[in-house]
Protein backbone atom coordinates (compact mmCIF):
# COMPACT_ATOMS: atom_id res chain seq x y z
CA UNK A 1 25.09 -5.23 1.08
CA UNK A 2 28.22 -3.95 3.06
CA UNK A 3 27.36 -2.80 6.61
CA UNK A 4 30.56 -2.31 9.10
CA UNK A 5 32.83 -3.60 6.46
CA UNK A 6 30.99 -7.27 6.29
CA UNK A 7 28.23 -8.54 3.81
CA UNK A 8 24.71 -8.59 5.89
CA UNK A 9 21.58 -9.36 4.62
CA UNK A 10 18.90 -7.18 3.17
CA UNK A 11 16.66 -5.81 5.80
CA UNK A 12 12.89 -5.67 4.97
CA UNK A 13 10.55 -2.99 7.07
CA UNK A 14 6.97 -5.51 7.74
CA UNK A 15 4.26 -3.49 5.56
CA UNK A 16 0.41 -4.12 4.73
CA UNK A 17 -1.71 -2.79 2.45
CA UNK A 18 -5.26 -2.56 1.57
CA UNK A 19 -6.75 -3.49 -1.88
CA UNK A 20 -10.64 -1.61 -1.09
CA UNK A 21 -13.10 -2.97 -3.27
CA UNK A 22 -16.91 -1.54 -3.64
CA UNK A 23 -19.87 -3.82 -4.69
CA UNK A 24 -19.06 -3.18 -8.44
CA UNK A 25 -16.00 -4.63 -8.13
CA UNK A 26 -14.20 -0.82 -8.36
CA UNK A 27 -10.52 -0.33 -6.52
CA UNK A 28 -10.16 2.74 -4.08
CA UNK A 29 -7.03 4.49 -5.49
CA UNK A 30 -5.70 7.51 -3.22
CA UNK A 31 -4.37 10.79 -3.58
CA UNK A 32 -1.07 11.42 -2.01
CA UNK A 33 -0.88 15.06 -0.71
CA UNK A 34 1.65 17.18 -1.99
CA UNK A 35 2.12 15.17 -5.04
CA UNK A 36 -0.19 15.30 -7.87
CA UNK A 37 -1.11 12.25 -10.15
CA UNK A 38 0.64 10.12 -7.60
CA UNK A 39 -2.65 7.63 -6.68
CA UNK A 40 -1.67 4.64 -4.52
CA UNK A 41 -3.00 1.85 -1.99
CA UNK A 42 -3.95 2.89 1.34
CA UNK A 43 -0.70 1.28 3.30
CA UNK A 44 1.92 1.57 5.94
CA UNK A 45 4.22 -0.20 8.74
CA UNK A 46 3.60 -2.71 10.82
CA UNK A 47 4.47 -1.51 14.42
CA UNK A 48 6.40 -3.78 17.04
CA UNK A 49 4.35 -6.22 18.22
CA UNK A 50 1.13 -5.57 16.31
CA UNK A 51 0.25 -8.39 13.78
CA UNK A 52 -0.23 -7.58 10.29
CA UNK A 53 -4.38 -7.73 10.37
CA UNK A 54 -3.73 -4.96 13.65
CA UNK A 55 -1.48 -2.81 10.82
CA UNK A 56 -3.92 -3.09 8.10
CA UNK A 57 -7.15 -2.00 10.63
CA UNK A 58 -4.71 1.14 12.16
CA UNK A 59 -3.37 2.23 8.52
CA UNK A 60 -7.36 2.15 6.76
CA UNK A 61 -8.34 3.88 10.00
CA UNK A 62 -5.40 6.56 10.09
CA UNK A 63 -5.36 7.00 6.10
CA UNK A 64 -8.97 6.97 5.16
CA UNK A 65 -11.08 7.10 8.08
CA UNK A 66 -12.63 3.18 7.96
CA UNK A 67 -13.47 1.49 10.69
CA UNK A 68 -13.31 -2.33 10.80
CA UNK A 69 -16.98 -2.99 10.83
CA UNK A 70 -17.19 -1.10 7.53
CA UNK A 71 -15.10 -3.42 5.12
CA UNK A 72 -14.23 -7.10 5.67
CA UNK A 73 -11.00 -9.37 4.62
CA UNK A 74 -11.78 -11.72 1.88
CA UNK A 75 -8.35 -12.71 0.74
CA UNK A 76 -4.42 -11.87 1.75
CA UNK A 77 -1.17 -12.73 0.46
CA UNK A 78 2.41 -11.70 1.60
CA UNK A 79 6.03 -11.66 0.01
CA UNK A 80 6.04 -8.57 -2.04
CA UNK A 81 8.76 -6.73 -1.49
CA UNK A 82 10.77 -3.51 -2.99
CA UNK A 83 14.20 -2.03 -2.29
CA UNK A 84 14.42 1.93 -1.82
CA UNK A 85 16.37 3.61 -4.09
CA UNK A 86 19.40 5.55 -2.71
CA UNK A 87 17.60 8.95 -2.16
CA UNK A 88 15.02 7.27 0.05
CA UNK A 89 17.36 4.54 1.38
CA UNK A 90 19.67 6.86 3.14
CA UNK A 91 16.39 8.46 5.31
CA UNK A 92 15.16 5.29 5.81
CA UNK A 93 17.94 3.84 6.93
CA UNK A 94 18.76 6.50 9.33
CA UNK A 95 15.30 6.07 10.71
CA UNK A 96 14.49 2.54 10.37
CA UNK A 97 17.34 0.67 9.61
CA UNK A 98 15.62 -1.03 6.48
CA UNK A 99 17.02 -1.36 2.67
CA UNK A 100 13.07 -1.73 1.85
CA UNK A 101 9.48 -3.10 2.63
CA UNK A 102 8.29 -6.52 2.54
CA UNK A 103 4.07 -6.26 1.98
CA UNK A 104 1.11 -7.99 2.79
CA UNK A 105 -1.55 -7.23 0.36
CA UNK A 106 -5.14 -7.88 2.01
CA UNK A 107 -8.39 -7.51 -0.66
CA UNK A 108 -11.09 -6.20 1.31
CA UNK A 109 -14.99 -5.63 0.40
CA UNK A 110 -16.93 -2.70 1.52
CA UNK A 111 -19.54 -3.41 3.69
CA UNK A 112 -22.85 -1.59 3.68
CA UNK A 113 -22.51 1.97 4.76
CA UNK A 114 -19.00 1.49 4.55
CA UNK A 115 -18.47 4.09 0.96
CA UNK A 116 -20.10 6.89 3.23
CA UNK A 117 -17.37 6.09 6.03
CA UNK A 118 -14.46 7.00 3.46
CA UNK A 119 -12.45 10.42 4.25
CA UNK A 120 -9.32 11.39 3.45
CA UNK A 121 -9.37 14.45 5.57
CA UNK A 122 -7.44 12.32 8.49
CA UNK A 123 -4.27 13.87 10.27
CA UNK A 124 -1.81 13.57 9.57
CA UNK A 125 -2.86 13.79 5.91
CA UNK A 126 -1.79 11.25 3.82
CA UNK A 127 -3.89 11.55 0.94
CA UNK A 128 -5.15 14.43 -0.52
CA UNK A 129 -8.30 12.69 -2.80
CA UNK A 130 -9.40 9.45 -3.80
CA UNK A 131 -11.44 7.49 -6.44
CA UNK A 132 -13.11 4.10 -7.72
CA UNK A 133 -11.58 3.05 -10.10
CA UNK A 134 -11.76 -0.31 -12.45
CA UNK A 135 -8.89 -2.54 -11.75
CA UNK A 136 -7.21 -3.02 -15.11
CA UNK A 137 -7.24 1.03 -15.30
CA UNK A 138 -4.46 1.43 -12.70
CA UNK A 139 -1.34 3.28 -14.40
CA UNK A 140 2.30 2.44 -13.41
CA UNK A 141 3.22 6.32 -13.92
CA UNK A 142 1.05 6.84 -11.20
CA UNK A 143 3.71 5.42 -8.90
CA UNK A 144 7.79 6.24 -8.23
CA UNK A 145 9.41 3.31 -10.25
CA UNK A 146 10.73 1.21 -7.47
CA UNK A 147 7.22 0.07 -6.80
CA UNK A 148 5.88 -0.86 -10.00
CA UNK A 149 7.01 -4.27 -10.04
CA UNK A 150 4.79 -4.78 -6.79
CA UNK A 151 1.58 -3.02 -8.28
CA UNK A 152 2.04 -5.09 -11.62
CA UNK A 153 2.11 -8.55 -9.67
CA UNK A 154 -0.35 -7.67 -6.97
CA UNK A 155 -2.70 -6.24 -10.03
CA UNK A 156 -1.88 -9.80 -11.48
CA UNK A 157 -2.56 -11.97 -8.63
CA UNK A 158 -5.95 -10.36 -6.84
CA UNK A 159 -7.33 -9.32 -9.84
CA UNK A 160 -6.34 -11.23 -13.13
CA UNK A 161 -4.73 -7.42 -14.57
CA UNK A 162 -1.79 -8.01 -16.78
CA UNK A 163 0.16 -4.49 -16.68
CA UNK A 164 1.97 -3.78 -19.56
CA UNK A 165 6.32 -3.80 -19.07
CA UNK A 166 6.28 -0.04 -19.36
CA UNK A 167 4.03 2.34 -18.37
């Protein structure tokens, strides 16, 4: 990538996300408001100084209303990452300063009480529903194309879900 007339180095934005699993094994899948059919993982930034656990407990807590007592970590893994396409890109990297994110996926299990705890109705909205739904029945349409080739090898590696190449 050309910055200031010299080649630089892809910049990633630190990211986590939150794979929300009930006892029977079901996915949370949310809602984004504004746009219909697009269902996603509750995620977001990691902030200066905040490690990525500190992210994922501020993001489930901002997005969907969970508290950390309600769910607990079974299993992470990092490296994911996506580039922005160019309508996105040029906002971003106004704001940010990032060609993309670099995720953390963490699977988490509902703890007792914890399905009660879920609410979307957080402000800023973010989502505008969710639902349980069975791993393998994630759709890649449900998601802008840039980030299907994350979804298909998360899906892969937390749950055993081979996605089909095209949606």
């Amino acid at each position: 990538m050309l910055r200031g007339g010299r080649l630089s180095p892809m910049k990633y934005r630190p990211n986590v996300a939150a794979l929300i699993v009930n006892d029977a094994g079901q996915l949370l899948v949310c809602e984004r408001s504004g746009i219909p059919g697009a269902w996603q993982f509750p995620q977001g930034g990691v902030d200066e100084g905040e490690s990525p656990e500190e992210a994922l407990a501020r993001e489930i807590r901002e997005e969907i209303g969970l508290r950390t007592g309600n769910y607990e970590i079974v299993k992470s893994k990092g490296g994911y990452r996506y580039l922005y396409p160019p309508e996105i890109k040029q906002k971003k990297l106004a704001r940010h300063g990032h060609d993309g994110q670099q995720q953390t996926y963490f699977l988490c299990r509902l703890k007792p009480g914890g399905l009660r705890m879920i609410d979307v109705n957080q402000q800023p909205r973010e989502f505008q529903d969710c639902r349980w739904i069975d791993p393998a029945g994630f759709r890649l349409e449900w998601l802008p194309e840039f980030k299907r080739e994350v979804y298909r090898a998360v899906l892969n590696d937390f749950f055993g879900v081979e996605m089909p190449d095209h949606p």
